[in-house]
PDB file of N, CA and C in Angstrom:
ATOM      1  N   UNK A   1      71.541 152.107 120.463  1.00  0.00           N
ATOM      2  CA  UNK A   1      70.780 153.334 120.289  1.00  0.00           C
ATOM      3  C   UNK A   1      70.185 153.392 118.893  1.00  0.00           C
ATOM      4  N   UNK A   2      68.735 153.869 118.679  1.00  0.00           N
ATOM      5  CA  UNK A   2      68.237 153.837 117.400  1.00  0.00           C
ATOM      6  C   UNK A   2      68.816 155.031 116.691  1.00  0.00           C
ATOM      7  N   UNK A   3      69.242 155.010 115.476  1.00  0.00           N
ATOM      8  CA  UNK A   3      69.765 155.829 114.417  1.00  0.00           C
ATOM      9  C   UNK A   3      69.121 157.244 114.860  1.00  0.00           C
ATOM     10  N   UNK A   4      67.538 157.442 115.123  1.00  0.00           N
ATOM     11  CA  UNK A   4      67.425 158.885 114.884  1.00  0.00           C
ATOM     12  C   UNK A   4      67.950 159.915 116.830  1.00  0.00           C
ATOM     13  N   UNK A   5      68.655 159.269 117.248  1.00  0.00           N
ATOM     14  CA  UNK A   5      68.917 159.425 118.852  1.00  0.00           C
ATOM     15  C   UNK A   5      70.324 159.711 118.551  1.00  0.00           C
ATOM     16  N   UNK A   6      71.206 159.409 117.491  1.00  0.00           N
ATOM     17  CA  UNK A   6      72.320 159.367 117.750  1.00  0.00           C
ATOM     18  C   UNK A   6      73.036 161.045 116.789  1.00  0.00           C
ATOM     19  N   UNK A   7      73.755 161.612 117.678  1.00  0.00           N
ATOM     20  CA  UNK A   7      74.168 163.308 117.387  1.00  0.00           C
ATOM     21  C   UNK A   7      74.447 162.793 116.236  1.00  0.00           C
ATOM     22  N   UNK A   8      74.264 164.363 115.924  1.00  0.00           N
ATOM     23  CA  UNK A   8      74.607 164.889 114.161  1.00  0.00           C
ATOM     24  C   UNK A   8      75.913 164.394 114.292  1.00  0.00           C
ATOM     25  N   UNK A   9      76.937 164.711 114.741  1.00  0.00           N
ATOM     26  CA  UNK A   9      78.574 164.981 114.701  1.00  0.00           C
ATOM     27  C   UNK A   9      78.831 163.368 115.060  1.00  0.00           C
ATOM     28  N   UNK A  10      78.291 162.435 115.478  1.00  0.00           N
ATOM     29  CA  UNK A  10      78.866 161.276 115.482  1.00  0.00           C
ATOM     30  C   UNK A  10      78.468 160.657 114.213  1.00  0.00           C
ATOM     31  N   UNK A  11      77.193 161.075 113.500  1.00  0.00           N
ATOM     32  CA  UNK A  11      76.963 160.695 112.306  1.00  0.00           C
ATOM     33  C   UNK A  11      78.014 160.918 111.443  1.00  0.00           C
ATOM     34  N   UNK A  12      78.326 161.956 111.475  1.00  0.00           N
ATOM     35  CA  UNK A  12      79.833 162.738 110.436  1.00  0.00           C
ATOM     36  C   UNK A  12      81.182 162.380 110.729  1.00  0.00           C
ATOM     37  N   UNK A  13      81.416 161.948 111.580  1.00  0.00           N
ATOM     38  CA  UNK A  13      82.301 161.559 111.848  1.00  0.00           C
ATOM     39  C   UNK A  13      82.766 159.550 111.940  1.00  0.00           C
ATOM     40  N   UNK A  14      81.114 159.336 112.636  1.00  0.00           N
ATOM     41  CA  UNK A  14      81.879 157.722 112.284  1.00  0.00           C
ATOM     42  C   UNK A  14      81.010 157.220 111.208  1.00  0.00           C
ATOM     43  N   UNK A  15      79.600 157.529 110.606  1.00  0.00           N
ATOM     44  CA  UNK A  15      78.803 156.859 109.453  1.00  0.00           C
ATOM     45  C   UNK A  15      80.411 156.701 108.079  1.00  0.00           C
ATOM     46  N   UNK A  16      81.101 157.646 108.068  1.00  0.00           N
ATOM     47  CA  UNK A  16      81.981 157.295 106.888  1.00  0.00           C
ATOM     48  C   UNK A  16      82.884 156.239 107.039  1.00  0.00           C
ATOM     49  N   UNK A  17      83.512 156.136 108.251  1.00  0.00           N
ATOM     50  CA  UNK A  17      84.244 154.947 108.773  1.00  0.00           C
ATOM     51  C   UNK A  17      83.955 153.745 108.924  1.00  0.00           C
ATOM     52  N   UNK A  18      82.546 153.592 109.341  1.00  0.00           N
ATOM     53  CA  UNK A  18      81.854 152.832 109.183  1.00  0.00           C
ATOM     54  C   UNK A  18      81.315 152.062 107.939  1.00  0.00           C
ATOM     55  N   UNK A  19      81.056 152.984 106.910  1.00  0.00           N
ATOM     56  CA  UNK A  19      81.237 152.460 105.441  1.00  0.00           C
ATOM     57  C   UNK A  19      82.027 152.115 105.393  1.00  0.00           C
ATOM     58  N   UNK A  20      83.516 152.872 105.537  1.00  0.00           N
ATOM     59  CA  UNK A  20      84.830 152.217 104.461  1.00  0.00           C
ATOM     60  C   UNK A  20      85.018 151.281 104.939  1.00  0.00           C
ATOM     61  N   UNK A  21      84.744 150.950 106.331  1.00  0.00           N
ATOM     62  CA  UNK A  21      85.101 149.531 106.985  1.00  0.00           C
ATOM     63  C   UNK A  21      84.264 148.051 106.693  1.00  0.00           C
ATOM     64  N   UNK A  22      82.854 148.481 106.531  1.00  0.00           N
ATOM     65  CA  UNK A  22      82.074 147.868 105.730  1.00  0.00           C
ATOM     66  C   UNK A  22      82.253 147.446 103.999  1.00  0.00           C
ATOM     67  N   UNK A  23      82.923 148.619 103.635  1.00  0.00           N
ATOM     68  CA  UNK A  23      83.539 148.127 101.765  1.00  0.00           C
ATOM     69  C   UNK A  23      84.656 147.236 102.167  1.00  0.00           C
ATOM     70  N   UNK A  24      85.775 147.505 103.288  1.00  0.00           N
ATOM     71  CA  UNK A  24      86.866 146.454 103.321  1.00  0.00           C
ATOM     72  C   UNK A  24      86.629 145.374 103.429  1.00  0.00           C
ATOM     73  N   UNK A  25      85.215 145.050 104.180  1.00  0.00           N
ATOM     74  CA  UNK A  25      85.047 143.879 104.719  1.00  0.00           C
ATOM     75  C   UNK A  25      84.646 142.780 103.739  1.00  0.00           C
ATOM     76  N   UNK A  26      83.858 144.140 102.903  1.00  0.00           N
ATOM     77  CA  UNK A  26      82.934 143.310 101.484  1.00  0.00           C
ATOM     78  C   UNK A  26      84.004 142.713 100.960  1.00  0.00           C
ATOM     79  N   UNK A  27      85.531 143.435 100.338  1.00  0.00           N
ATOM     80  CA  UNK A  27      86.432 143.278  99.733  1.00  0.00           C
ATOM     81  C   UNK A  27      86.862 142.096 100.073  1.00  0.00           C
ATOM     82  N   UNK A  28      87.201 141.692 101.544  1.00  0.00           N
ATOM     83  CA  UNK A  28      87.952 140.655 102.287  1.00  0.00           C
ATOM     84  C   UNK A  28      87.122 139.434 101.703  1.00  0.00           C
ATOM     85  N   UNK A  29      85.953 139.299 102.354  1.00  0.00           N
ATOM     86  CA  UNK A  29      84.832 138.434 101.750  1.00  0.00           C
ATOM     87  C   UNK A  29      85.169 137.875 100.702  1.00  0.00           C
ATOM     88  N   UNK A  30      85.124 138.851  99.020  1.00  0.00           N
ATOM     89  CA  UNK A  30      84.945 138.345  97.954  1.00  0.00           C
ATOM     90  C   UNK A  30      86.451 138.141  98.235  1.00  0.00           C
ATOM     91  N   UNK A  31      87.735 138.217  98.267  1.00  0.00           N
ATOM     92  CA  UNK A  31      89.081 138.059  98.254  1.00  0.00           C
ATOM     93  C   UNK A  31      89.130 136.324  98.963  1.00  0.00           C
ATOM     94  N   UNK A  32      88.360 135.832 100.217  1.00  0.00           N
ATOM     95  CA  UNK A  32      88.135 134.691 100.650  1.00  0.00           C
ATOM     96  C   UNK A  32      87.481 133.962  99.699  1.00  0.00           C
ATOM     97  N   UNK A  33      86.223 134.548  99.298  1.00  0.00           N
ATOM     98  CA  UNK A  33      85.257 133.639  98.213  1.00  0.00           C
ATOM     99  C   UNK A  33      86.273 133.427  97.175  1.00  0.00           C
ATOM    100  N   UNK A  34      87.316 134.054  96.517  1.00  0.00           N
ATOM    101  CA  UNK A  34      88.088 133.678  95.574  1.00  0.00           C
ATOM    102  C   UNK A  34      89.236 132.460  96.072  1.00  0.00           C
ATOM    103  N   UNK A  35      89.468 132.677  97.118  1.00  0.00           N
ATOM    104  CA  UNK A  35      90.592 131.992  97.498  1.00  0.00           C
ATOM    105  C   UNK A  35      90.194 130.434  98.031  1.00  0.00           C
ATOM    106  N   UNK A  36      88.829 130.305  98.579  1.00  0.00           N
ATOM    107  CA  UNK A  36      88.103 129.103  98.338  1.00  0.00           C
ATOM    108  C   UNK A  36      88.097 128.111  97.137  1.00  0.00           C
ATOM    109  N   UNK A  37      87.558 129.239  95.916  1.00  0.00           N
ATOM    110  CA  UNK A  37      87.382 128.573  94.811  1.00  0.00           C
ATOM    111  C   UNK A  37      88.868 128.205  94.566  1.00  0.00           C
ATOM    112  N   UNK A  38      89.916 128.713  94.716  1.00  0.00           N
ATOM    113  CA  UNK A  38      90.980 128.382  94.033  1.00  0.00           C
ATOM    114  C   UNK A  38      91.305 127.085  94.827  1.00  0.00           C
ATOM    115  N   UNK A  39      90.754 126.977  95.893  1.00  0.00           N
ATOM    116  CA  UNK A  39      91.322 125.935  97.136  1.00  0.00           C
ATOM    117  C   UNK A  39      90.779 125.092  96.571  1.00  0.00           C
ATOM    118  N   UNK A  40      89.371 124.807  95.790  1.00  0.00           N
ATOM    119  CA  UNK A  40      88.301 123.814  95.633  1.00  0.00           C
ATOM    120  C   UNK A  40      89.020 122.810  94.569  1.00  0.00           C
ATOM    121  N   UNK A  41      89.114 124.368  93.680  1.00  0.00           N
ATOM    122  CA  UNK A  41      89.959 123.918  91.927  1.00  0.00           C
ATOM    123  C   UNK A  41      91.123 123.088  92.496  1.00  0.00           C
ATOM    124  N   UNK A  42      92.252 123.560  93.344  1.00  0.00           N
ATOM    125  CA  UNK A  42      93.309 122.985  93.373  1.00  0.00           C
ATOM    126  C   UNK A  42      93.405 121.877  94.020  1.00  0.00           C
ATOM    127  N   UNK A  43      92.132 121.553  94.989  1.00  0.00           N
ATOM    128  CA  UNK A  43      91.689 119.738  95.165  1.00  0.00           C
ATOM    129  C   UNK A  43      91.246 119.269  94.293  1.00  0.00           C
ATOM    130  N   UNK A  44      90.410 120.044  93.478  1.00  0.00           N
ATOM    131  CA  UNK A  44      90.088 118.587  92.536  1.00  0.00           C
ATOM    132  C   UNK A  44      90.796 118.159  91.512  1.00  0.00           C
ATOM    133  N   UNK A  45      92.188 119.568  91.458  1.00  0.00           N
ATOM    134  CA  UNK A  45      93.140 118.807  90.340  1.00  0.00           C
ATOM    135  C   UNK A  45      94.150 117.777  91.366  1.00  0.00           C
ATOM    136  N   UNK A  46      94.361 117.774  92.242  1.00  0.00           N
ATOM    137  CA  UNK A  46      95.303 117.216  92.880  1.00  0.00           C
ATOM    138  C   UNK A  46      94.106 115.666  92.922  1.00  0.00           C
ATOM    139  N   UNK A  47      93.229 115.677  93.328  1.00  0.00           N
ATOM    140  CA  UNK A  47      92.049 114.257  93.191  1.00  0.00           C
ATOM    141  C   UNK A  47      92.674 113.712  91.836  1.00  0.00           C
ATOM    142  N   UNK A  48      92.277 114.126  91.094  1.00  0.00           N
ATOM    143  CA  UNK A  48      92.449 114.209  89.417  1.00  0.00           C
ATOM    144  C   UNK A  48      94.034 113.406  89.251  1.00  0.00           C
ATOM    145  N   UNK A  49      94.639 114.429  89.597  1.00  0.00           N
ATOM    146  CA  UNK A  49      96.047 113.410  89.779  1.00  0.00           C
ATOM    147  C   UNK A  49      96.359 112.353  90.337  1.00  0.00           C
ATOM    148  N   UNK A  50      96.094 112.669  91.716  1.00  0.00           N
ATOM    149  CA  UNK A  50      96.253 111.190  92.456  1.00  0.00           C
ATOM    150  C   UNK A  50      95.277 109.800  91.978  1.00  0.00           C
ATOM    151  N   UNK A  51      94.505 110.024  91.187  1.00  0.00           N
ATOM    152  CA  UNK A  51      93.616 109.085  90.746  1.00  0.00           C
ATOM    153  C   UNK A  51      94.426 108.387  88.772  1.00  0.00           C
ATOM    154  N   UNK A  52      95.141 109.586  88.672  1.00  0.00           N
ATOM    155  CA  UNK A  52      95.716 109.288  87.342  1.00  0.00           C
ATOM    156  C   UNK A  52      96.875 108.496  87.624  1.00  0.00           C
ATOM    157  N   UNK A  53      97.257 109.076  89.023  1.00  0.00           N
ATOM    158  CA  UNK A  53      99.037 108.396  89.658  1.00  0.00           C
ATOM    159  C   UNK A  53      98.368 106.582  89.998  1.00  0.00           C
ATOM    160  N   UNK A  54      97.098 106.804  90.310  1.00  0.00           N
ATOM    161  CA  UNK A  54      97.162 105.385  91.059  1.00  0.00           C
ATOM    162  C   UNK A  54      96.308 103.936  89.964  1.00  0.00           C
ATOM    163  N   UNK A  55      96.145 104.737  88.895  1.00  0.00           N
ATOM    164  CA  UNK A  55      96.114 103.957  87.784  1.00  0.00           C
ATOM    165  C   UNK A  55      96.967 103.854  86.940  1.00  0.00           C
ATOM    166  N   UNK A  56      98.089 104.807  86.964  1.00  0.00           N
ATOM    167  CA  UNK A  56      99.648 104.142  86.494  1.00  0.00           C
ATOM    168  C   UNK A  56     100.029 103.666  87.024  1.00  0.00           C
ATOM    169  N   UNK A  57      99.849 103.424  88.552  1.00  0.00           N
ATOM    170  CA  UNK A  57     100.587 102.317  89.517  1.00  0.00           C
ATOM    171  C   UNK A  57     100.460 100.698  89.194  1.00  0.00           C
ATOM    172  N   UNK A  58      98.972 101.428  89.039  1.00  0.00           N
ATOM    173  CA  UNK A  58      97.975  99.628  89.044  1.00  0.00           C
ATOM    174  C   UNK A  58      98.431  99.344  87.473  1.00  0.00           C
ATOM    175  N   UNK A  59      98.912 100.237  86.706  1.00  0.00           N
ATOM    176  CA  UNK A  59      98.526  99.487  85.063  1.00  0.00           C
ATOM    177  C   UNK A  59     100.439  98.698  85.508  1.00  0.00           C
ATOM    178  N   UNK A  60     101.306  99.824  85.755  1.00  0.00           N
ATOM    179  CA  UNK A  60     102.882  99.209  86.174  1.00  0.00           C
ATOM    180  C   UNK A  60     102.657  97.974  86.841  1.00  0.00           C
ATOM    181  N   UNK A  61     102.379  97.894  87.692  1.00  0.00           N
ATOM    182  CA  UNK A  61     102.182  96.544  88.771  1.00  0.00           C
ATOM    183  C   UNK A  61     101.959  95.679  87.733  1.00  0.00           C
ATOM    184  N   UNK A  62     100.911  96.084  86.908  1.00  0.00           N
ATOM    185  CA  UNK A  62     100.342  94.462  86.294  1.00  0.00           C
ATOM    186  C   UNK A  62     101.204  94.344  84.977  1.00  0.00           C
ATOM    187  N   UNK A  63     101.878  95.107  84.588  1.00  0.00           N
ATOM    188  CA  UNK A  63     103.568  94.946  83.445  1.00  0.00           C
ATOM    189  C   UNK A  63     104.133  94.245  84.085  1.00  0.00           C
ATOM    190  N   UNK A  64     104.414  94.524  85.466  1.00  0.00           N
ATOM    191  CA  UNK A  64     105.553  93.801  86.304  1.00  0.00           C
ATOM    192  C   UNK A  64     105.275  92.651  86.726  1.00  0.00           C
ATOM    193  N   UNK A  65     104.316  92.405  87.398  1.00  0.00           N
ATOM    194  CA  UNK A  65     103.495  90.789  87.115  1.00  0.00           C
ATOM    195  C   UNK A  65     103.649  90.092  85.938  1.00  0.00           C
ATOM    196  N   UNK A  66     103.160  90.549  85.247  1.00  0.00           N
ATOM    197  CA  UNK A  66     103.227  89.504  83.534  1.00  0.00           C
ATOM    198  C   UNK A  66     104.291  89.226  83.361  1.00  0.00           C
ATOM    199  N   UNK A  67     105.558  90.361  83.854  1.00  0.00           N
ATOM    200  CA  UNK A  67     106.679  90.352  83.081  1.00  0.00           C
ATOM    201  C   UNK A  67     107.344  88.846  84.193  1.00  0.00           C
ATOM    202  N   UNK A  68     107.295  89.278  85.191  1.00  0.00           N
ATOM    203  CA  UNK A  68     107.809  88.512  86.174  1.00  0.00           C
ATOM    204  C   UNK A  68     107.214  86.842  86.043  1.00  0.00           C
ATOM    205  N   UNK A  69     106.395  87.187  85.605  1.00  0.00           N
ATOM    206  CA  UNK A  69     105.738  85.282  85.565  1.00  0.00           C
ATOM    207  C   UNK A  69     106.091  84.728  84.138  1.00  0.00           C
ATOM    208  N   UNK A  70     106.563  86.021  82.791  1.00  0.00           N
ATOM    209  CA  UNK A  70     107.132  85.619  81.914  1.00  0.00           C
ATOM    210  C   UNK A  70     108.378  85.003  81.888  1.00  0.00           C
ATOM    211  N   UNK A  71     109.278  85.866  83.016  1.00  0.00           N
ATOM    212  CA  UNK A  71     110.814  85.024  83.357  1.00  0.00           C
ATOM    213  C   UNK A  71     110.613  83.745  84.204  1.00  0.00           C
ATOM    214  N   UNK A  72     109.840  83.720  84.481  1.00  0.00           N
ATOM    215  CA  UNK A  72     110.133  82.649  86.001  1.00  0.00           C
ATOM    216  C   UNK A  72     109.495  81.600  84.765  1.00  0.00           C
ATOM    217  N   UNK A  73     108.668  81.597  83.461  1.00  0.00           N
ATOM    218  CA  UNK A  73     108.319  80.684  83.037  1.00  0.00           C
ATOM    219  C   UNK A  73     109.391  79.940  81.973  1.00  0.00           C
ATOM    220  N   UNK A  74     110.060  81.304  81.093  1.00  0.00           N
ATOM    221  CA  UNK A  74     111.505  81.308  80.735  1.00  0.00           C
ATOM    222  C   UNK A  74     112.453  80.601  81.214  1.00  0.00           C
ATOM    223  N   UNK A  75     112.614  81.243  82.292  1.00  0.00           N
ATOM    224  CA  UNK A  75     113.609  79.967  83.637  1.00  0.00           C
ATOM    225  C   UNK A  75     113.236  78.676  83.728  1.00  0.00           C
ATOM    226  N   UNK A  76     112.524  78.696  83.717  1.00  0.00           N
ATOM    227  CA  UNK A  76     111.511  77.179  84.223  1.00  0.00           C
ATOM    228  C   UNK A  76     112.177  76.110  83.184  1.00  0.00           C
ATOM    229  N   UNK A  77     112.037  76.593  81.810  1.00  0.00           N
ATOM    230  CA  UNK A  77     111.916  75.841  80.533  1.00  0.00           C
ATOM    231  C   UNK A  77     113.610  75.576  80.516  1.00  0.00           C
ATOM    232  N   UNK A  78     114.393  76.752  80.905  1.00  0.00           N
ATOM    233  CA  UNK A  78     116.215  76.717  80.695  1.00  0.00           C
ATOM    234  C   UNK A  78     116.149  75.696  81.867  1.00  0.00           C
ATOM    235  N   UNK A  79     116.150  75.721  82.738  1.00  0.00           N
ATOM    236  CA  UNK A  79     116.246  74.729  83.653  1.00  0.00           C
ATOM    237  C   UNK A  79     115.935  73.478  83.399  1.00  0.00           C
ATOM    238  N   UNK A  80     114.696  73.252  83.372  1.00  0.00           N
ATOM    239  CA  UNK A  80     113.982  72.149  82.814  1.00  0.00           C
ATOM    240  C   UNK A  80     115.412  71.518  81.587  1.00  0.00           C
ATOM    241  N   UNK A  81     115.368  72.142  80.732  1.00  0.00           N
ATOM    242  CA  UNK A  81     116.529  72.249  79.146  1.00  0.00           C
ATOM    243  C   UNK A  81     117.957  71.192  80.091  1.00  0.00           C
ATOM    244  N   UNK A  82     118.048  72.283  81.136  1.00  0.00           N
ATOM    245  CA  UNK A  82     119.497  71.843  81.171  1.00  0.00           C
ATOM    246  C   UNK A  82     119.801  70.350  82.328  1.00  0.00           C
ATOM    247  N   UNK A  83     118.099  70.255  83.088  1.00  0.00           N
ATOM    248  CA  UNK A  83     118.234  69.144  83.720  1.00  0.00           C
ATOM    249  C   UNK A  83     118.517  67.672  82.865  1.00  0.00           C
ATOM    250  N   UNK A  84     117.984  68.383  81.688  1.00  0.00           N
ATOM    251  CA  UNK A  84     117.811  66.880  80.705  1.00  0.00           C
ATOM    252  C   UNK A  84     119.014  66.720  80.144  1.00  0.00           C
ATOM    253  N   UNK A  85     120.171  67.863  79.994  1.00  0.00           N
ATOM    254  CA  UNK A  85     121.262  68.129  79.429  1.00  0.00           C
ATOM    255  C   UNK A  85     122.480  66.932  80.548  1.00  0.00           C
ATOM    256  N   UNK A  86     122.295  67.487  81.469  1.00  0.00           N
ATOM    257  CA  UNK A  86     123.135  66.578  82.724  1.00  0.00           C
ATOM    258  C   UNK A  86     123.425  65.252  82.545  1.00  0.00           C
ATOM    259  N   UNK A  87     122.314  64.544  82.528  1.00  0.00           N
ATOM    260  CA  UNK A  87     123.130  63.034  82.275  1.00  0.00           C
ATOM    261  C   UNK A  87     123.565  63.134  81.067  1.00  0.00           C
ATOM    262  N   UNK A  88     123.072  63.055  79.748  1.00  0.00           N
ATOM    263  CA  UNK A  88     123.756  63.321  78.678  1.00  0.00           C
ATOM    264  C   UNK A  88     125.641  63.660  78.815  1.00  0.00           C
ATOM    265  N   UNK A  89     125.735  64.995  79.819  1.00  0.00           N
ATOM    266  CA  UNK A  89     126.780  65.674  79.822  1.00  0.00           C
ATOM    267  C   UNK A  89     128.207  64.068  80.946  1.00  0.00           C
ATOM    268  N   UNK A  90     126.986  63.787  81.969  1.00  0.00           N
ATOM    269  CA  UNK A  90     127.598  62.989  82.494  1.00  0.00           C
ATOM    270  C   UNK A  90     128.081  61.545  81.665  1.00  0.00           C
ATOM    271  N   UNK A  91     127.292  61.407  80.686  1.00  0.00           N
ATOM    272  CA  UNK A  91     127.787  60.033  80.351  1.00  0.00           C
ATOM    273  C   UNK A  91     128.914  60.570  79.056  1.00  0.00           C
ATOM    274  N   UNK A  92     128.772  61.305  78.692  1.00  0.00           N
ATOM    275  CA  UNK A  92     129.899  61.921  77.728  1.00  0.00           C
ATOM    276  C   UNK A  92     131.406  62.280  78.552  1.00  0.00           C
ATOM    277  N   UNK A  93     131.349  62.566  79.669  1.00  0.00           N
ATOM    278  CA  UNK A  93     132.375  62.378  80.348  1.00  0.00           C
ATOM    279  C   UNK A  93     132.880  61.698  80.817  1.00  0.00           C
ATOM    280  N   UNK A  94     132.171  60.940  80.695  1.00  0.00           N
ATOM    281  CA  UNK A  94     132.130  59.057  81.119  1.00  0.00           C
ATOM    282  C   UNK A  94     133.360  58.618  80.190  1.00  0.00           C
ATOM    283  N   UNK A  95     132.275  58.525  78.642  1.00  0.00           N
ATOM    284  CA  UNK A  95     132.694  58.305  77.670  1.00  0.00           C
ATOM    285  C   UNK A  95     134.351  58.734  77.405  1.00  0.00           C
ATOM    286  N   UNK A  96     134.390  60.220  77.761  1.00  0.00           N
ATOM    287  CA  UNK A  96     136.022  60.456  76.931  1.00  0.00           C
ATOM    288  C   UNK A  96     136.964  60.140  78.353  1.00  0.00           C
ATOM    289  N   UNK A  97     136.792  59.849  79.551  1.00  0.00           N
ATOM    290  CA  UNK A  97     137.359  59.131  80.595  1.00  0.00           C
ATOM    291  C   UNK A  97     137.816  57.646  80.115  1.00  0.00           C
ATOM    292  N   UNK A  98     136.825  57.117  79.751  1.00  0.00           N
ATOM    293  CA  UNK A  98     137.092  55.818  79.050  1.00  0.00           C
ATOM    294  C   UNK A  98     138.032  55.281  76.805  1.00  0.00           C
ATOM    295  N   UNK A  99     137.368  56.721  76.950  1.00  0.00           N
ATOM    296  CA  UNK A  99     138.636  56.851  75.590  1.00  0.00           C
ATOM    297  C   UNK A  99     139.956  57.032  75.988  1.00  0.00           C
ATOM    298  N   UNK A 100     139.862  57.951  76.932  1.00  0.00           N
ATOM    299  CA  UNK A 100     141.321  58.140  77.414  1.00  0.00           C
ATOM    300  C   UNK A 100     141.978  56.983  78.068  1.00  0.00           C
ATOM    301  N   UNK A 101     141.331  56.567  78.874  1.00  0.00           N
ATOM    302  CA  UNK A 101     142.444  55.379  79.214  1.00  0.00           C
ATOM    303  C   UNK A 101     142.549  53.741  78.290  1.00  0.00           C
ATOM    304  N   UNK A 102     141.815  53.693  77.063  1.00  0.00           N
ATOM    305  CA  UNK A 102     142.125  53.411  76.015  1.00  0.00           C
ATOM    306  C   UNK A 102     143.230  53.804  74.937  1.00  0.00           C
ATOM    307  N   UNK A 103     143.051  54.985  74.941  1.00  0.00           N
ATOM    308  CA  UNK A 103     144.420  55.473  74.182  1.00  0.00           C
ATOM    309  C   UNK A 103     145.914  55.280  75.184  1.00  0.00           C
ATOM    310  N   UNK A 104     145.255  55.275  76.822  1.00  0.00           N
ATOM    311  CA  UNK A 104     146.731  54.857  77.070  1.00  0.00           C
ATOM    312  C   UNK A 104     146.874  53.608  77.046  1.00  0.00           C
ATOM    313  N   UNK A 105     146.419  52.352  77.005  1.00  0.00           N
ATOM    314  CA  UNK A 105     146.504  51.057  77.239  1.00  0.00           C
ATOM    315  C   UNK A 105     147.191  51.037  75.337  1.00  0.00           C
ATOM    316  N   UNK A 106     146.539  51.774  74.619  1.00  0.00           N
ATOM    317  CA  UNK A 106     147.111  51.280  73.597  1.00  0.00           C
ATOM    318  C   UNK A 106     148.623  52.207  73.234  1.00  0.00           C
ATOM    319  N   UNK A 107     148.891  52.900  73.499  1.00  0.00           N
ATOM    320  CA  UNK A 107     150.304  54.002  73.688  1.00  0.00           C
ATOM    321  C   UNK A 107     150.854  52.892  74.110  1.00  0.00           C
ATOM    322  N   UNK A 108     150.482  52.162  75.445  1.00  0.00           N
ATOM    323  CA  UNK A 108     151.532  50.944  76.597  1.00  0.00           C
ATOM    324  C   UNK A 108     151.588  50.150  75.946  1.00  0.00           C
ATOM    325  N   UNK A 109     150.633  49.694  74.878  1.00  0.00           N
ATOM    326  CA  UNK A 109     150.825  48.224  73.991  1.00  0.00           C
ATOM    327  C   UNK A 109     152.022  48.635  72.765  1.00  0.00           C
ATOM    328  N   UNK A 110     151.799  49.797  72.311  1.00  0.00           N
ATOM    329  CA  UNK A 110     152.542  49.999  71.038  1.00  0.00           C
ATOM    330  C   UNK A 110     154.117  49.855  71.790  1.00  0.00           C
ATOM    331  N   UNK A 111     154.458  50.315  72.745  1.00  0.00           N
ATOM    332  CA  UNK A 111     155.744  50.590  73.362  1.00  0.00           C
ATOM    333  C   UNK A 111     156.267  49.608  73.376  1.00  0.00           C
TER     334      UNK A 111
END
């Protein structure tokens, strides 16, 4: 119905209701438009983070790499060290095997 058709007394009675319901709505609106922005802000700090988290990951990873190829090169060299150590160790045991049963042949001679 066009505005000038509609009774005095429904004017007075619902045009005010009709506003306040219209200001709530405005209210709701800007109360959403705020709660957007806060939604927007609080992705792009969480972006922000997860992008800071996944370049401390990547910088850790590559500590742990270096570090890890530093021991295994460490190792490498002790190993290496102690393969060369072995015969050495073996013929020295050789050696006091053969002192020893020298000192007994000569203990049996002195007797």
């Amino acid at each position: 119905m066009p505005a000038e058709k509609v009774p005095g007394w429904i004017k007075q009675v619902l045009m005010p209701e009709l506003s306040e319901i219209k200001g709530e709505l405005r209210a709701i609106n800007t109360r959403i438009d705020s709660t957007n922005s806060r939604i927007d802000s609080t992705n792009s700090r969480i972006d922000s983070l997860r992008n800071e988290t996944k370049t401390e990951i990547d910088s850790l990873r590559n500590e742990i790499k270096m570090e890890i190829a530093s021991l295994r090169t460490e190792m490498t060299v002790k190993f290496d060290s102690l393969e060369k150590r072995i015969p050495v160790i073996e013929k020295i045991t050789a050696l006091e095997h053969k002192i020893a049963d020298l000192e007994k042949r000569l203990a049996a001679a002195e007797t």
